[in-house]
N, C-alpha and C. Protein backbone atom coordinates (compact mmCIF):
# COMPACT_ATOMS: atom_id res chain seq x y z
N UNK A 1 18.70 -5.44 -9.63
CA UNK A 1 17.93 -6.26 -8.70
C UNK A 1 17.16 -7.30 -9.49
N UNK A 2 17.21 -8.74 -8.67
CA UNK A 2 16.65 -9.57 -9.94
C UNK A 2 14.82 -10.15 -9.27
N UNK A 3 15.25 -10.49 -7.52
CA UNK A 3 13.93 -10.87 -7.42
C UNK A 3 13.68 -9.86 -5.98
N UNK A 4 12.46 -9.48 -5.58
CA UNK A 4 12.29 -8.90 -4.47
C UNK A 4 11.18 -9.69 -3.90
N UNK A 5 11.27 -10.10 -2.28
CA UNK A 5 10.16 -10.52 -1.88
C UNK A 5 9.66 -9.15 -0.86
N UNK A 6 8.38 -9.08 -0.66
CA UNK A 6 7.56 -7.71 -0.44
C UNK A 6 6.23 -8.64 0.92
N UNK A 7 5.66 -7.81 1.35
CA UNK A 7 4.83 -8.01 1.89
C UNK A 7 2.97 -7.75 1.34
N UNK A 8 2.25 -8.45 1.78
CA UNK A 8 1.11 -8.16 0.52
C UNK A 8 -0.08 -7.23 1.21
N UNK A 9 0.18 -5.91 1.33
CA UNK A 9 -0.38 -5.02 2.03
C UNK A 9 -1.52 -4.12 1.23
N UNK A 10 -2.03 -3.11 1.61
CA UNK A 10 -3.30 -2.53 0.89
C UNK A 10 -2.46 -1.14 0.47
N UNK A 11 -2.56 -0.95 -0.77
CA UNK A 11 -1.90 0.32 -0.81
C UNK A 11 -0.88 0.99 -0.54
N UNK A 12 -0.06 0.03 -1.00
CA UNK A 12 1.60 0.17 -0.21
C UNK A 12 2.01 1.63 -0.86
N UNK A 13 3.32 1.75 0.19
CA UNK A 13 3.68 3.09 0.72
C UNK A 13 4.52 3.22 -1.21
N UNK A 14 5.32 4.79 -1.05
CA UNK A 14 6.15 4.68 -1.32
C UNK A 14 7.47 4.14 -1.91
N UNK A 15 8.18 3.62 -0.53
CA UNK A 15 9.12 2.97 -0.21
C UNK A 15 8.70 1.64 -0.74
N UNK A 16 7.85 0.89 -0.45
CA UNK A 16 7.40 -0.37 -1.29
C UNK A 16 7.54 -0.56 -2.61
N UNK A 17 6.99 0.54 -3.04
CA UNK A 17 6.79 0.68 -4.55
C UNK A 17 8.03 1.15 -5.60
N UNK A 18 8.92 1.72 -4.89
CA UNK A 18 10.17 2.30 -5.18
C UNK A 18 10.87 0.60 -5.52
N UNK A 19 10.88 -0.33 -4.70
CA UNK A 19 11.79 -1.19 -4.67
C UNK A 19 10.97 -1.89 -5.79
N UNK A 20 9.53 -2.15 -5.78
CA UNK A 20 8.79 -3.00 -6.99
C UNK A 20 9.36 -2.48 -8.30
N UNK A 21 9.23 -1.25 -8.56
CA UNK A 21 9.51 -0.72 -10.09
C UNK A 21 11.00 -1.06 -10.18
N UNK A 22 11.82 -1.10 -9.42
CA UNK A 22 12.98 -1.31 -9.43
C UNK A 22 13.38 -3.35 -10.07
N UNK A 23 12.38 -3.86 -9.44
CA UNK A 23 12.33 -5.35 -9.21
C UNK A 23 12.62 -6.29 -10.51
N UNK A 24 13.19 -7.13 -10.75
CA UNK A 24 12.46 -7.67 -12.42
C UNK A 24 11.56 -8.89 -11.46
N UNK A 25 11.89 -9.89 -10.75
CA UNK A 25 10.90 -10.97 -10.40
C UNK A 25 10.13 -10.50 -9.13
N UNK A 26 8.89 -10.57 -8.85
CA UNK A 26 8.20 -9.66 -7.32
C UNK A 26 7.41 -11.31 -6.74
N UNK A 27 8.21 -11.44 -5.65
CA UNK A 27 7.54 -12.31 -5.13
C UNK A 27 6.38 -11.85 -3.85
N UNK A 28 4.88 -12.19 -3.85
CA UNK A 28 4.63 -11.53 -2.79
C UNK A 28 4.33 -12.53 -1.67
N UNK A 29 4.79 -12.46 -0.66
CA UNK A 29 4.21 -13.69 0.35
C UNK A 29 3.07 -13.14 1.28
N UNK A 30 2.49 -14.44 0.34
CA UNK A 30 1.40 -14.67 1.28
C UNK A 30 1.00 -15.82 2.64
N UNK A 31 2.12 -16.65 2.68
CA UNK A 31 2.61 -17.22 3.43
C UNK A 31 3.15 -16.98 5.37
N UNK A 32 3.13 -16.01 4.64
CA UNK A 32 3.76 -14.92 6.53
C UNK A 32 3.11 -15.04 7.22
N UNK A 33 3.00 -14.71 9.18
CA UNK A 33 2.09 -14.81 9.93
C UNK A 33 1.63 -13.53 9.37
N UNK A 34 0.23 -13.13 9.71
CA UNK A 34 0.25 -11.69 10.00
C UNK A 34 0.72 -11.22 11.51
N UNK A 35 0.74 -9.74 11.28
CA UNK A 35 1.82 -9.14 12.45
C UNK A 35 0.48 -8.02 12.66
N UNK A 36 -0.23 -7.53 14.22
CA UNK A 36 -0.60 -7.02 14.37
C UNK A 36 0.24 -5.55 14.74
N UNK A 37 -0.45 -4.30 14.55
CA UNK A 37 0.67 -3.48 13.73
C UNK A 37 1.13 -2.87 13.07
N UNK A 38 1.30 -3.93 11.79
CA UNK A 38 2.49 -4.10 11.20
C UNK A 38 2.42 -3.70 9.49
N UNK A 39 0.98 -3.17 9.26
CA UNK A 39 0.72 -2.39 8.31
C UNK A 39 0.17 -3.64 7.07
N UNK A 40 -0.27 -5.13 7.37
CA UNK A 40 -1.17 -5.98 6.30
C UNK A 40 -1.98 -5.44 6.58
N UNK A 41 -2.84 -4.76 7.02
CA UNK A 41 -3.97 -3.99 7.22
C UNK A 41 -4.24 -3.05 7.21
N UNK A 42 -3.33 -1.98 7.18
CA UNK A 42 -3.41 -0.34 6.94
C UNK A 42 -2.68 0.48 5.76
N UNK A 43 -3.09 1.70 6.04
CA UNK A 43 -2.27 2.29 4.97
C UNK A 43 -2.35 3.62 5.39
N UNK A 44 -1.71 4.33 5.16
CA UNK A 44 -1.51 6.60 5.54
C UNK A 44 -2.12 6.80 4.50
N UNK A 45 -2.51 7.95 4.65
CA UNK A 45 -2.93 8.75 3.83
C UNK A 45 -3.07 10.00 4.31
N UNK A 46 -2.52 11.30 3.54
CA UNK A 46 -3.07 12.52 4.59
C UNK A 46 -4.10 13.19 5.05
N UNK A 47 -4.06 13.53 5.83
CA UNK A 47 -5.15 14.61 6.50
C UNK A 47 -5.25 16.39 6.91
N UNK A 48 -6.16 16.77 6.73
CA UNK A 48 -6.22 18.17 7.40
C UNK A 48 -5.53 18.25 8.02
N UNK A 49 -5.25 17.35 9.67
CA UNK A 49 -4.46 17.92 10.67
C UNK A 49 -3.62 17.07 10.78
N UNK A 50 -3.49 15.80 10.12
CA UNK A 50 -2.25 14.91 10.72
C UNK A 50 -2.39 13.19 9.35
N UNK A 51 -1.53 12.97 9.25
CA UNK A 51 -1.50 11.98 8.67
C UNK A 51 -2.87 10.99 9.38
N UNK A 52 -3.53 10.05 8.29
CA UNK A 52 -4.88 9.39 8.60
C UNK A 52 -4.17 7.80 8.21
N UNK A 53 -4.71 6.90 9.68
CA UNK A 53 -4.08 5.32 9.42
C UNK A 53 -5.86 5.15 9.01
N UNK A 54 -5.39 4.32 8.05
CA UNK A 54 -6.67 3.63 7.85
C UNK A 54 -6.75 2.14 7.57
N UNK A 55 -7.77 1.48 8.29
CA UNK A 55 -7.42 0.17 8.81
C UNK A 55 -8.25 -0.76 8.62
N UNK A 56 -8.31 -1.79 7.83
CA UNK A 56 -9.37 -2.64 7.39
C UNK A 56 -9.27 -3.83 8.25
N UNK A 57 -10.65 -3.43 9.10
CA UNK A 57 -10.94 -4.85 10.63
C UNK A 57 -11.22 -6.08 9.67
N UNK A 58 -10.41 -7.49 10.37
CA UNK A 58 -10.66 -8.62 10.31
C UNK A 58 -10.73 -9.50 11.40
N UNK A 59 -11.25 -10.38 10.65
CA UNK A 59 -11.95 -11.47 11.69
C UNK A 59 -11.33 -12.02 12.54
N UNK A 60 -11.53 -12.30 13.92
CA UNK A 60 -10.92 -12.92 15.33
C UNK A 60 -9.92 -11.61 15.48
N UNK A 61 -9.58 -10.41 15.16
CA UNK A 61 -9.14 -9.32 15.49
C UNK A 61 -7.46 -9.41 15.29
N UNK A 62 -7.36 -8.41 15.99
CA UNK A 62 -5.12 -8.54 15.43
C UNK A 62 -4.29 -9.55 15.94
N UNK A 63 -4.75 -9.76 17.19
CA UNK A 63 -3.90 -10.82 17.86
C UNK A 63 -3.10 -12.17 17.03
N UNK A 64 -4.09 -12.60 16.24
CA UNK A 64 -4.31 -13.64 15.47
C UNK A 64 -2.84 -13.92 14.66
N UNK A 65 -2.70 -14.95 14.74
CA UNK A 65 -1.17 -15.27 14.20
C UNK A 65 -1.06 -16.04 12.69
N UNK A 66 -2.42 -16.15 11.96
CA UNK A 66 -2.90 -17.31 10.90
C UNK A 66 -1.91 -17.02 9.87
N UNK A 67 -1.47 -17.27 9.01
CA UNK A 67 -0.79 -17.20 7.69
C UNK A 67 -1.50 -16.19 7.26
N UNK A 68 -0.71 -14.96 6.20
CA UNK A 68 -1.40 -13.90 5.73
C UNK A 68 -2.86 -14.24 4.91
N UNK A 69 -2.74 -15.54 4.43
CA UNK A 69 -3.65 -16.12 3.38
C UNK A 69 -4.58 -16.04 3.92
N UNK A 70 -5.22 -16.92 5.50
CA UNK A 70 -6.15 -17.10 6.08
C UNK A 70 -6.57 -15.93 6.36
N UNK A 71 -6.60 -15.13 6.64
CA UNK A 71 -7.07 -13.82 7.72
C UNK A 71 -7.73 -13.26 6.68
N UNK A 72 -8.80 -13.23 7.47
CA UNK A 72 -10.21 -12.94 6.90
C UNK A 72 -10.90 -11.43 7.04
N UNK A 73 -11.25 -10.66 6.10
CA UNK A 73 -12.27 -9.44 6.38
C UNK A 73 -13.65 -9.25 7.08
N UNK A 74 -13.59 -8.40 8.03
CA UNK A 74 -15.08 -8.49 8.95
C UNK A 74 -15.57 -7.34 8.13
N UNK A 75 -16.84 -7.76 7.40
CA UNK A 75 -17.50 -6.99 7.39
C UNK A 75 -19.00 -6.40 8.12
N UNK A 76 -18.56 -7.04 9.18
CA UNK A 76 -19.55 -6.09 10.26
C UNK A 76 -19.96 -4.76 10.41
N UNK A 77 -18.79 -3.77 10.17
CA UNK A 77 -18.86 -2.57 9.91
C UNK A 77 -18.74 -2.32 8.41
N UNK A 78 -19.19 -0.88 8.08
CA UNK A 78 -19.16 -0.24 6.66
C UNK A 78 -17.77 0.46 6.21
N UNK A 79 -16.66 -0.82 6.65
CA UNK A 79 -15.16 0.34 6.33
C UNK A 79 -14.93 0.70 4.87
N UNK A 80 -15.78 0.01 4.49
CA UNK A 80 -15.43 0.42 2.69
C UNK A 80 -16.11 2.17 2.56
N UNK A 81 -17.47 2.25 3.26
CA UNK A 81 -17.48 3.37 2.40
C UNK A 81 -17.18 4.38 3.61
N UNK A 82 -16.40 4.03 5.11
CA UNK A 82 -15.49 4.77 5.32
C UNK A 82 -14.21 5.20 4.50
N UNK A 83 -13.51 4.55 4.51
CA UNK A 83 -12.21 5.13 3.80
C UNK A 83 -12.57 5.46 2.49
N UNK A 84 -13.92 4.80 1.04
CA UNK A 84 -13.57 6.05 0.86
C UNK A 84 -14.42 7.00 0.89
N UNK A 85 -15.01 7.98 1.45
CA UNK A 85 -15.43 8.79 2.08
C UNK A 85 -14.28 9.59 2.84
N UNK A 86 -13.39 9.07 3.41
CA UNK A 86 -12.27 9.73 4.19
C UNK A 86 -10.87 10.38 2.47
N UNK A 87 -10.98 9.43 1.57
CA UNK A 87 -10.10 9.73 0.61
C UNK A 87 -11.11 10.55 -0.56
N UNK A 88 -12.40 10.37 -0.68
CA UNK A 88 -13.02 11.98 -1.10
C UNK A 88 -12.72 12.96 -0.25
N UNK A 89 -13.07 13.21 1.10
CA UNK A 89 -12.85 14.11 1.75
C UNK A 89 -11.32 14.88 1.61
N UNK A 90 -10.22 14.04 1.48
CA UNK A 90 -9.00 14.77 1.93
C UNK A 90 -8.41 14.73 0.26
N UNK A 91 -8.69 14.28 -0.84
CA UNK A 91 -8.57 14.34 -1.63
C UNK A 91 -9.45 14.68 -3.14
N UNK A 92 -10.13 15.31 -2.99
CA UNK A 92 -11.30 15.65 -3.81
C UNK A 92 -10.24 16.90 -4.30
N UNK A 93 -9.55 17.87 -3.91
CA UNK A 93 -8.86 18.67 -4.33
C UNK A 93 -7.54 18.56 -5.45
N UNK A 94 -6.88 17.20 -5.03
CA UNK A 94 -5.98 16.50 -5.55
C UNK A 94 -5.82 16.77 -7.49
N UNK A 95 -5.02 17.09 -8.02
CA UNK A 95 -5.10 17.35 -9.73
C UNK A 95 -5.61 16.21 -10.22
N UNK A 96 -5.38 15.12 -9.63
CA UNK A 96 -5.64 13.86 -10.65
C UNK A 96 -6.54 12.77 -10.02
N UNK A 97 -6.84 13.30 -8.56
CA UNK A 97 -8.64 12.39 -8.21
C UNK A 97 -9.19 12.13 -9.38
N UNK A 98 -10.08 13.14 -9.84
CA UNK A 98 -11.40 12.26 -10.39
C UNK A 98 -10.89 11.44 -11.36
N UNK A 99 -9.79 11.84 -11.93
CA UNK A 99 -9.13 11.00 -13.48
C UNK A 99 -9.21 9.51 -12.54
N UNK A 100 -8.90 9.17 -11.67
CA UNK A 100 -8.28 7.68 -11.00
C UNK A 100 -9.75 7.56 -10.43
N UNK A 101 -10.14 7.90 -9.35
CA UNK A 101 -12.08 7.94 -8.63
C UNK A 101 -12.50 7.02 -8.90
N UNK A 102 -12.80 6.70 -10.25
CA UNK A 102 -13.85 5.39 -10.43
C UNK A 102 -13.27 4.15 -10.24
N UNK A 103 -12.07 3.92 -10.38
CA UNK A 103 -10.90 3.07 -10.66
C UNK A 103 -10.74 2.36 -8.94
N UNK A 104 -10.64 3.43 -7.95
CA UNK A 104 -10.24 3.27 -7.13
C UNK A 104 -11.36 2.92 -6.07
N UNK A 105 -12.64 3.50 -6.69
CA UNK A 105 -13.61 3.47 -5.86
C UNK A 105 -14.20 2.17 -6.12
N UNK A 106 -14.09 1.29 -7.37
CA UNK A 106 -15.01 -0.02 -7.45
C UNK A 106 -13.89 -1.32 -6.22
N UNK A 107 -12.95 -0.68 -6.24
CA UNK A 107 -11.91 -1.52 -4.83
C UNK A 107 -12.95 -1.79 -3.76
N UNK A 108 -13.89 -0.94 -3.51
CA UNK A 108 -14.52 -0.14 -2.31
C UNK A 108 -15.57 -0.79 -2.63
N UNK A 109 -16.45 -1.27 -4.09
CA UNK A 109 -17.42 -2.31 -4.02
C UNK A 109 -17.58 -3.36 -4.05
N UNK A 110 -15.88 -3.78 -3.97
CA UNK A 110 -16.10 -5.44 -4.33
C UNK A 110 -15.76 -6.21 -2.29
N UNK A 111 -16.45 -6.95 -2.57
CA UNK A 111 -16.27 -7.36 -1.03
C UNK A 111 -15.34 -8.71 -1.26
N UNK A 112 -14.20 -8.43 -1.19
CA UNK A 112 -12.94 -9.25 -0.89
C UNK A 112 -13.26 -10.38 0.29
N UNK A 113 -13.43 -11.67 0.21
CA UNK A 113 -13.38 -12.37 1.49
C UNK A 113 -11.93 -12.15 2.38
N UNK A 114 -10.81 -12.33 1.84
CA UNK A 114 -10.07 -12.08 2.38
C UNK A 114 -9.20 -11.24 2.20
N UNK A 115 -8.31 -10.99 3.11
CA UNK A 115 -7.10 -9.62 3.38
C UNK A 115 -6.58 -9.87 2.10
N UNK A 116 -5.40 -10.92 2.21
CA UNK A 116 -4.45 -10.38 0.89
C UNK A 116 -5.17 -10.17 -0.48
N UNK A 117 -6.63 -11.24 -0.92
CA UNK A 117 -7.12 -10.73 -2.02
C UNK A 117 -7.13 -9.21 -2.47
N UNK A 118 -8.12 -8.44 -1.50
CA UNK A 118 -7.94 -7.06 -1.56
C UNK A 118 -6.56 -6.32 -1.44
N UNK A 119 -5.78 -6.81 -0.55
CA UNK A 119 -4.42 -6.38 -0.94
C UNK A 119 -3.75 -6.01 -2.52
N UNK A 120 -3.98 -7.68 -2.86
CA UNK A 120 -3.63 -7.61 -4.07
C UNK A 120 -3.95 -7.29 -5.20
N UNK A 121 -6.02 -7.22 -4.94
CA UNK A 121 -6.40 -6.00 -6.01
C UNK A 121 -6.06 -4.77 -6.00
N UNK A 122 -5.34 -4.25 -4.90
CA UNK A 122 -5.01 -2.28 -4.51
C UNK A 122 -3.91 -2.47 -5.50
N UNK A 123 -3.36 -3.59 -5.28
CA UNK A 123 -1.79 -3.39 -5.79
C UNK A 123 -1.78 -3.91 -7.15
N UNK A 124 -2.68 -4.67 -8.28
CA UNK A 124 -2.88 -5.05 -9.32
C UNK A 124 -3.07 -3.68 -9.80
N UNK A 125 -4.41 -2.67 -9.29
CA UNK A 125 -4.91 -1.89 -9.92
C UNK A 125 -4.21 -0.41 -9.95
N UNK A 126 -2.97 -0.55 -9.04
CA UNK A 126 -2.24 0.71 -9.11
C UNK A 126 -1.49 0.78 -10.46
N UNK A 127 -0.86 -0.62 -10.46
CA UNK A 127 0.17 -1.03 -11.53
C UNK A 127 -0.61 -0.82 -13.11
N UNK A 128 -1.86 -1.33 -12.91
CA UNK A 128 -2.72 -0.80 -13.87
C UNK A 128 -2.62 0.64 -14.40
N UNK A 129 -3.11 1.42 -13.63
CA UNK A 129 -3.15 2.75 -13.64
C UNK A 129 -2.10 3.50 -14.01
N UNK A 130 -1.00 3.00 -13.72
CA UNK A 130 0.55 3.52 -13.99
C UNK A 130 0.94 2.77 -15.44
N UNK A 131 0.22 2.43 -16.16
CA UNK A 131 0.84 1.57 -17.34
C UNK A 131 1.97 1.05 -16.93
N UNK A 132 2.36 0.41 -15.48
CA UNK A 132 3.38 -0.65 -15.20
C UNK A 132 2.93 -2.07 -14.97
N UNK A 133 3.62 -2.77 -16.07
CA UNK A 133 3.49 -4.34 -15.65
C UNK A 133 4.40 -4.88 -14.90
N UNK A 134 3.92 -5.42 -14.13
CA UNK A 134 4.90 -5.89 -13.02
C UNK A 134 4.86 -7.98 -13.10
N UNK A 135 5.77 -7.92 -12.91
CA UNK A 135 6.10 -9.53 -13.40
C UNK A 135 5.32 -10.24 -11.39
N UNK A 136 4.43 -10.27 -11.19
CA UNK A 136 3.79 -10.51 -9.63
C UNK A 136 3.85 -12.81 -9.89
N UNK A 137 4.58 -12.60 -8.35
CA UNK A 137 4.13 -14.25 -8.44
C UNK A 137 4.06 -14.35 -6.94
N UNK A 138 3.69 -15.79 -6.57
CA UNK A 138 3.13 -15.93 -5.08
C UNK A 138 4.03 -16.47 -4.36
N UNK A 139 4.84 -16.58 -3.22
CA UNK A 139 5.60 -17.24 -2.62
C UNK A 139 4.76 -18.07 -1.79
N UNK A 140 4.88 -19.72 -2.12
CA UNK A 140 4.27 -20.35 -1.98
C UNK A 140 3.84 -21.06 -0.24
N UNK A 141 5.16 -20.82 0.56
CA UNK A 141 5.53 -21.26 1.46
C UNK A 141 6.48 -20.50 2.19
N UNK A 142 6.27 -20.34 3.40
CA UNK A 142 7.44 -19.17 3.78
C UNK A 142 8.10 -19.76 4.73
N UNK A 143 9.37 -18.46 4.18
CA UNK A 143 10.72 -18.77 4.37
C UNK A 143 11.38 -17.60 4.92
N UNK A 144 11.83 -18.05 6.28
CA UNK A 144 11.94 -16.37 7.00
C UNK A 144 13.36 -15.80 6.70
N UNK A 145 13.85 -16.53 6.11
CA UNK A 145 15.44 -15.99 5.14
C UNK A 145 15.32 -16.48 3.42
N UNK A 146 15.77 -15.40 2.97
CA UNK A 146 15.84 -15.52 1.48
C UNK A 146 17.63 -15.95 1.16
N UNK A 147 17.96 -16.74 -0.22
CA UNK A 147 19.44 -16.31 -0.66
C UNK A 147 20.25 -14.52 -0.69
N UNK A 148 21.15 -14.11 -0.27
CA UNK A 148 21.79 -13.22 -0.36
C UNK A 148 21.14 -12.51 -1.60
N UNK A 149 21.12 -13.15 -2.93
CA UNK A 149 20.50 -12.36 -4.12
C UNK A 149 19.16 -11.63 -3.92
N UNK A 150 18.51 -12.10 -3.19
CA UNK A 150 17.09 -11.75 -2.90
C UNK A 150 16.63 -10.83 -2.11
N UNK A 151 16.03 -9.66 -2.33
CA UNK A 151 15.96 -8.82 -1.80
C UNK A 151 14.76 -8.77 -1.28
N UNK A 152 14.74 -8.58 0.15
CA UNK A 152 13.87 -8.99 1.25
C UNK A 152 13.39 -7.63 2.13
N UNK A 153 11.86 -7.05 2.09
CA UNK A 153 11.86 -5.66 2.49
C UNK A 153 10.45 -6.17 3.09
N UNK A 154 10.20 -7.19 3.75
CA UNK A 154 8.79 -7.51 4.68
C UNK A 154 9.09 -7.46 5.85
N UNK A 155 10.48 -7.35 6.82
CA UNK A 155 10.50 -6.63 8.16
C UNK A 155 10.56 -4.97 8.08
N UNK A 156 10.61 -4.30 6.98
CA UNK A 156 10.31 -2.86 6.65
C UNK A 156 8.51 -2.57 7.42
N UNK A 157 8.21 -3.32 7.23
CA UNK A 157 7.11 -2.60 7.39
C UNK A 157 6.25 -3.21 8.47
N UNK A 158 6.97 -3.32 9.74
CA UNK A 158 6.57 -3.45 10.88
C UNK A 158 6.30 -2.02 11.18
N UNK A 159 5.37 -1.59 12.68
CA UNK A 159 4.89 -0.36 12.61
C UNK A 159 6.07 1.12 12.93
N UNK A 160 7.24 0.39 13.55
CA UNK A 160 8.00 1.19 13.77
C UNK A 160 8.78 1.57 13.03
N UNK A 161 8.95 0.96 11.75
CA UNK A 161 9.34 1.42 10.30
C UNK A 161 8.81 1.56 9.53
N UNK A 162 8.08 2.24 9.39
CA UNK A 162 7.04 2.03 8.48
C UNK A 162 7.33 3.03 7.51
N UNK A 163 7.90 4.76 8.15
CA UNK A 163 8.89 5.78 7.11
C UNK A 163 10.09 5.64 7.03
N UNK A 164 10.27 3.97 6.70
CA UNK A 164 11.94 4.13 6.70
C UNK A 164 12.29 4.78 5.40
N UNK A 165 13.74 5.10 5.72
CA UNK A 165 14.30 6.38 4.58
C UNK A 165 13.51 7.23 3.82
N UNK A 166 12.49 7.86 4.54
CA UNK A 166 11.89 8.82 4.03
C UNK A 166 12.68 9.88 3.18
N UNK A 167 14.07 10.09 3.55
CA UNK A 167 14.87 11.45 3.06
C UNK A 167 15.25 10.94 1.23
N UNK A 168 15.17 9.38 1.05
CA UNK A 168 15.54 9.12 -0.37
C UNK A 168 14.12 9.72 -1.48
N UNK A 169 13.21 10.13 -1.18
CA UNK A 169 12.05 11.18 -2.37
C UNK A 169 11.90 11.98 -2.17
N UNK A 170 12.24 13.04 -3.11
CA UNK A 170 12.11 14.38 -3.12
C UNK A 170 10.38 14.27 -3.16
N UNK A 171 10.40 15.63 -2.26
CA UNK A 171 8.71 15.93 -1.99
C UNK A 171 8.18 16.47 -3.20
N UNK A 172 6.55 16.24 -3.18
CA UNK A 172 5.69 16.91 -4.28
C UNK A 172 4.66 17.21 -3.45
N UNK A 173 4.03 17.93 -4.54
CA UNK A 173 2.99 18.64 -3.81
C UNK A 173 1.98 17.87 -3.17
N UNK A 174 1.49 18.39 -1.82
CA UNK A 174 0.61 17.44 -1.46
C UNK A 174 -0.43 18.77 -0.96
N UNK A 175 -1.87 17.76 -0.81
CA UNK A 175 -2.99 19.00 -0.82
C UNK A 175 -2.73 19.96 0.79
N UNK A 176 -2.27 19.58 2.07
CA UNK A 176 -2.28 20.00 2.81
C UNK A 176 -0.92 20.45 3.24
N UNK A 177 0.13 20.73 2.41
CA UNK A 177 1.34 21.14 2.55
C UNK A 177 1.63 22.28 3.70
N UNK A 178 0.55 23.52 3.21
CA UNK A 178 0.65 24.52 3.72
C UNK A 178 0.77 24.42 5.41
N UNK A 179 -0.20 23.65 5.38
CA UNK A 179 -0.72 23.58 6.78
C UNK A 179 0.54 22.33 7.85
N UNK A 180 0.91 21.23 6.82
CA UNK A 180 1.63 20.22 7.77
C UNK A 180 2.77 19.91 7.17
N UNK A 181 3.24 20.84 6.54
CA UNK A 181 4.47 20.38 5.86
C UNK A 181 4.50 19.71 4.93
N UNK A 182 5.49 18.81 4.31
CA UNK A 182 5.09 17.53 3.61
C UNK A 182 5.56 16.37 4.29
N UNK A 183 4.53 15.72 3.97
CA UNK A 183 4.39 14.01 4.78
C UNK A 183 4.97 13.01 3.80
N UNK A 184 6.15 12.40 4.19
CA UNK A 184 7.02 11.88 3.64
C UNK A 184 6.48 9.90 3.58
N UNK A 185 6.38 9.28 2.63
CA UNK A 185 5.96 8.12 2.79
C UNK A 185 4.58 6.98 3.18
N UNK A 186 4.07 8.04 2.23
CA UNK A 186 2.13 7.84 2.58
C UNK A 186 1.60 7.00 1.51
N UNK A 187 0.93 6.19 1.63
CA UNK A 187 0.53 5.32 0.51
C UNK A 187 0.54 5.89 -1.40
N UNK A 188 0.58 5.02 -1.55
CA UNK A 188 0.70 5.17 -3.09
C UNK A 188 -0.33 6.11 -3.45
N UNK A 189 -1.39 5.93 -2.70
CA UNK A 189 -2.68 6.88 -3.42
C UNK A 189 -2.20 8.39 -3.39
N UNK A 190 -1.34 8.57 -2.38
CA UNK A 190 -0.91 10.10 -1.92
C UNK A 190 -0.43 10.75 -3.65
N UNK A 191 0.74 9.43 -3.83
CA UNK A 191 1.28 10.51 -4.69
C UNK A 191 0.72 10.46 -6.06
N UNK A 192 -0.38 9.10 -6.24
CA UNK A 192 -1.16 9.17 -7.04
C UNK A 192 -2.20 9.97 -8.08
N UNK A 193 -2.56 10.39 -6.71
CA UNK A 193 -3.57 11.65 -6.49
C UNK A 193 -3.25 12.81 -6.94
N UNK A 194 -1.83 13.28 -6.89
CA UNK A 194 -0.87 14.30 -6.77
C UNK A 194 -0.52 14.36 -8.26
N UNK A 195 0.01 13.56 -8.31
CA UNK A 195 1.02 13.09 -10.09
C UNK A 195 0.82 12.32 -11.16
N UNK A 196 0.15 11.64 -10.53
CA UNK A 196 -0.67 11.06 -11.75
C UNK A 196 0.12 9.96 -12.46
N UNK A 197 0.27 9.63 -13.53
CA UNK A 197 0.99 8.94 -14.43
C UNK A 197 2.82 9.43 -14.23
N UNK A 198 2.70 10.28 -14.09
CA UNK A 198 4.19 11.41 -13.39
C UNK A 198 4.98 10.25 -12.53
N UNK A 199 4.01 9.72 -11.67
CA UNK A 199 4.25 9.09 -10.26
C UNK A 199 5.81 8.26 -10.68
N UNK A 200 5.36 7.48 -11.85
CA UNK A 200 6.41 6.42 -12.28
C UNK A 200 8.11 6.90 -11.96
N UNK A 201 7.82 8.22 -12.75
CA UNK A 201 9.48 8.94 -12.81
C UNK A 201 9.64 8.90 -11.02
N UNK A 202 8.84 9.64 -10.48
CA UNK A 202 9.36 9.61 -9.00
C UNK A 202 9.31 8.77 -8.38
N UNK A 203 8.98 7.61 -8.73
CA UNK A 203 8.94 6.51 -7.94
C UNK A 203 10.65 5.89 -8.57
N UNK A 204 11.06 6.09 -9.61
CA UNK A 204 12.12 5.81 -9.72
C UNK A 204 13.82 6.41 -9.88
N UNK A 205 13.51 7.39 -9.15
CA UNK A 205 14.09 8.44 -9.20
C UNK A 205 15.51 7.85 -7.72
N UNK A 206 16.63 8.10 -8.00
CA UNK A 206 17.55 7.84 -6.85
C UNK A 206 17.41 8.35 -5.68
């Protein structure tokens, strides 16, 4: 695979990340409408009783059709030290929390004016964490078809696909297994949390 264009989301899944490590050129567009939905604004993570969407409100609300660039963070409410408060809570047990914690938690102090910025710090600072450099550039202008060479995975993650091909990663341990099975395709932090530096091999695993 030579270039992938991606969508510029908070904590991408899995499946996102599977195709990045895979990638040599990563284009991310920021160019796109946003899609209310459609996951520029959310991310899974598990829970006690059920997988947890967690959803960072912006300004003039979902409806809004602006280029991903424009769309702006409301910070009216305290969602930062909701979620994390919700990812101590369901992950404080996790083998490799506190090792990542501080890392993940200064995300949570910096007040991003806008969406994709913070997007793209979740996703700078994962790659960090994983000693993966990732070759990241901006797609300047969008283009709702790529050349055949180009591998294109930003209608993936509209809300009704959002676990597509869940059956391609073998499961790992997750803290609430016992109770819900395993939850197939949950943000990066899931398996983060879980594996640690490990993550890399399974993220590239067939």
């Amino acid at each position: 695979m030579k270039t992938l264009v991606c969508p510029v989301i908070p904590f991408p899944n899995i499946y996102w990340w599977s195709h990045v490590m895979a990638a040599e050129n990563i284009l991310l567009d920021k160019s796109e409408h946003f899609e209310k939905m459609s996951f520029r604004n959310r991310y899974m993570v598990s829970g006690s009783v059920a997988a947890i969407t967690l959803s960072i409100p912006i300004r003039e609300g979902r409806q809004q059709r602006k280029p991903m660039h424009e769309v702006m963070i409301d910070y009216a409410t305290d969602w930062q030290t909701q979620h994390w408060r919700t990812l101590q809570s369901v992950y404080n047990r996790s083998p490799y929390f506190e090792f990542f914690a501080p890392d993940i938690q200064s995300l949570y102090q910096q007040k991003e004016q806008s969406l994709t910025a913070f997007n793209e710090a979740s996703i700078r600072t994962i790659a960090r964490l994983l000693d993966k450099k990732l070759n990241l550039d901006e797609a300047r202008e969008y283009h709702k078809n790529y050349p055949a060479d180009v591998i294109d995975i930003r209608v993936d993650f509209r809300s009704n696909q959002y676990n597509i091909h869940p059956e391609k990663f073998p499961p790992y341990h997750q803290v609430f297994e016992d109770r819900l099975g395993f939850l197939p395709n949950l943000s990066i932090l899931d398996l983060l949390f879980a594996e640690g530096k490990n993550s890399i091999a399974f993220l590239c695993k067939e």
